[in-house]
Protein backbone atom coordinates (compact mmCIF):
# COMPACT_ATOMS: atom_id res chain seq x y z
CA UNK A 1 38.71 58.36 12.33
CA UNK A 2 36.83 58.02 15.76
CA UNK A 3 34.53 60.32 17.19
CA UNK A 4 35.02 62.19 20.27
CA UNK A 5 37.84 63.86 21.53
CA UNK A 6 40.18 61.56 23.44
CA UNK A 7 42.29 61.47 20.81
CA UNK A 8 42.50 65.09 19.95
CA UNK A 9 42.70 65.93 23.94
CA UNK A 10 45.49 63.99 24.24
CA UNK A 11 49.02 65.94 24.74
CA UNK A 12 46.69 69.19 25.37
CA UNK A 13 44.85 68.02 28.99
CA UNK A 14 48.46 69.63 30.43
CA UNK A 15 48.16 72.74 28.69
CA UNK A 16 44.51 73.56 29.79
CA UNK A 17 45.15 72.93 33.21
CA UNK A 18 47.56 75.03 33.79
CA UNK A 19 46.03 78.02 32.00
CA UNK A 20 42.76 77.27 33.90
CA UNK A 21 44.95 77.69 36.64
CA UNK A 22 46.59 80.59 35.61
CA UNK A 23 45.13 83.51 37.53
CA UNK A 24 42.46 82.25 39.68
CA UNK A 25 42.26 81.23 43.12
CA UNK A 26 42.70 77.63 44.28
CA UNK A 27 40.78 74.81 42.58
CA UNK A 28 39.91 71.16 42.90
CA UNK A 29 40.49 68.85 40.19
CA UNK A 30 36.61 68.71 39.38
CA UNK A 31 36.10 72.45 39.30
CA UNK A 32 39.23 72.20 36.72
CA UNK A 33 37.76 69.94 34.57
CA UNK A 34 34.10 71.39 34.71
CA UNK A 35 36.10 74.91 34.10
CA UNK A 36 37.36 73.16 31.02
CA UNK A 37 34.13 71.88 29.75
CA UNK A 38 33.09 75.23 30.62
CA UNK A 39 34.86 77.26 28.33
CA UNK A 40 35.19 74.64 25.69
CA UNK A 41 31.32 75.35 25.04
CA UNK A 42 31.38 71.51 26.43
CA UNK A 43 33.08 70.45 23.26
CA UNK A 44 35.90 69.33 25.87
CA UNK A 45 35.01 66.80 28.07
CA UNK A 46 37.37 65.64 30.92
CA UNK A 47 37.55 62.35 32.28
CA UNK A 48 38.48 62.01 35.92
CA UNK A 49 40.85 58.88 34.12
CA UNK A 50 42.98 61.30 31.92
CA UNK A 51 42.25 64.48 34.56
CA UNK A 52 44.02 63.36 38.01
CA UNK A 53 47.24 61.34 36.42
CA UNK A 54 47.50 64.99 34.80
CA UNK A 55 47.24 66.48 37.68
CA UNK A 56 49.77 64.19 39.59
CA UNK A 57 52.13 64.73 36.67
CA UNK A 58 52.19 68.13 36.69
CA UNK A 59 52.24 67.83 40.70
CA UNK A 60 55.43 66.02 40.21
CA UNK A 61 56.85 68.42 37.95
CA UNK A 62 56.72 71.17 40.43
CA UNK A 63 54.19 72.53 38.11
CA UNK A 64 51.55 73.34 40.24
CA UNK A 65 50.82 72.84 43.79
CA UNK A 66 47.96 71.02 46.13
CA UNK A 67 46.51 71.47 49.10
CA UNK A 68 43.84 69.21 50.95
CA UNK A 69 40.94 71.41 51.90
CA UNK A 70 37.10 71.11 52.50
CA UNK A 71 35.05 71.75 49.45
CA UNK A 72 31.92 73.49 49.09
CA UNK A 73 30.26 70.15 49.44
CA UNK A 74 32.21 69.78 52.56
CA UNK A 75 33.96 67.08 51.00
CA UNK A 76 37.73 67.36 51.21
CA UNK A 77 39.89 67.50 48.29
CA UNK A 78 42.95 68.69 46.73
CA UNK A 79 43.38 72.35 46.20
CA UNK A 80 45.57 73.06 43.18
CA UNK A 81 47.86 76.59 42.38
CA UNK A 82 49.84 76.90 39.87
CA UNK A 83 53.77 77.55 40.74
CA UNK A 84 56.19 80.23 39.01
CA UNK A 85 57.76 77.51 37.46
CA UNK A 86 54.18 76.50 36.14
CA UNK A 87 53.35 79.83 34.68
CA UNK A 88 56.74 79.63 33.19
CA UNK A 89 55.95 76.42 31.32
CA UNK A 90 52.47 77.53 30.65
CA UNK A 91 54.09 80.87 28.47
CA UNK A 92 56.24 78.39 26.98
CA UNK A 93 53.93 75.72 26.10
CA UNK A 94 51.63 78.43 24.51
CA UNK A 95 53.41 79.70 22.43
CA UNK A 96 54.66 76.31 21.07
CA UNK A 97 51.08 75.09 20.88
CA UNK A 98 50.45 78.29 18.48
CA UNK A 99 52.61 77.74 16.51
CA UNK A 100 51.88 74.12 16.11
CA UNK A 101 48.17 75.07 15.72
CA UNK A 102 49.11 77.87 12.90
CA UNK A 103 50.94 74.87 10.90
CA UNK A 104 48.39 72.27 11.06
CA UNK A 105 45.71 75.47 9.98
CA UNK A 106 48.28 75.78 7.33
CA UNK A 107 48.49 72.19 6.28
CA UNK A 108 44.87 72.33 6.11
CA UNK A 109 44.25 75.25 4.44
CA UNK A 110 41.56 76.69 7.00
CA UNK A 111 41.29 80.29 6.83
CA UNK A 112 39.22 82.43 10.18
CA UNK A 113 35.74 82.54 8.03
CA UNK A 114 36.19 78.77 8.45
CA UNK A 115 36.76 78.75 11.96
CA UNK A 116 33.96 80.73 12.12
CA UNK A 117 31.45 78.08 10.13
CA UNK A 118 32.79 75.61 12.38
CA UNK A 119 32.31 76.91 15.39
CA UNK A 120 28.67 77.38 14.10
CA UNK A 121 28.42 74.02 13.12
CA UNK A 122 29.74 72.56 16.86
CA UNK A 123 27.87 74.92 19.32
């Protein structure tokens, strides 16, 4: 198998957008990603290739919403909100991602003590 995580970010990039959306003010696609990274312990790292065709997906879904603003480096860029139909599909999509994750834990036979190790091991 490869290294890095394009592979293993694929079919999630959706997902974490919208729940780094969930509940906070406005963002820019680059505050997204770096919100991301961020929380991922930079584990996570977002490509502006794979971050605004998400974004314009989602967009077109009715997902979330943008709005062109001036940054704080007085740049302007796209504001993005997430939509009640986007908070919707981010309760759904959560819960489906659990339960994939529990199965492939299952699969796997990982138990939380190996979470734990791992988590050691990456950070």
């Amino acid at each position: 198998m490869g290294s890095g995580n394009a592979g293993r970010l694929y079919g999630t990039l959706e997902l974490l957008i919208l729940k780094t959306l969930h509940g906070t003010d406005p963002m820019h696609g680059l505050s997204i990603a770096r919100e991301i990274e961020k929380l991922s312990g930079d584990i996570l790292q977002i490509e502006e290739g794979a971050l605004y065709p998400a974004l314009h997906r989602l967009m077109a879904q009715g997902l979330i919403e943008g709005e062109w603003r001036i940054s704080e480096k007085r740049r302007r860029a796209r504001f993005y909100t997430l939509t009640s139909a986007g908070r919707d599909e981010l309760e759904a999509e959560l819960g489906e991602w659990m339960a994939h994750t529990r199965a492939v834990l299952d699969v796997l036979d990982v138990t939380a003590r190996d979470l734990s190790r791992a988590g050691e091991v990456t950070r």
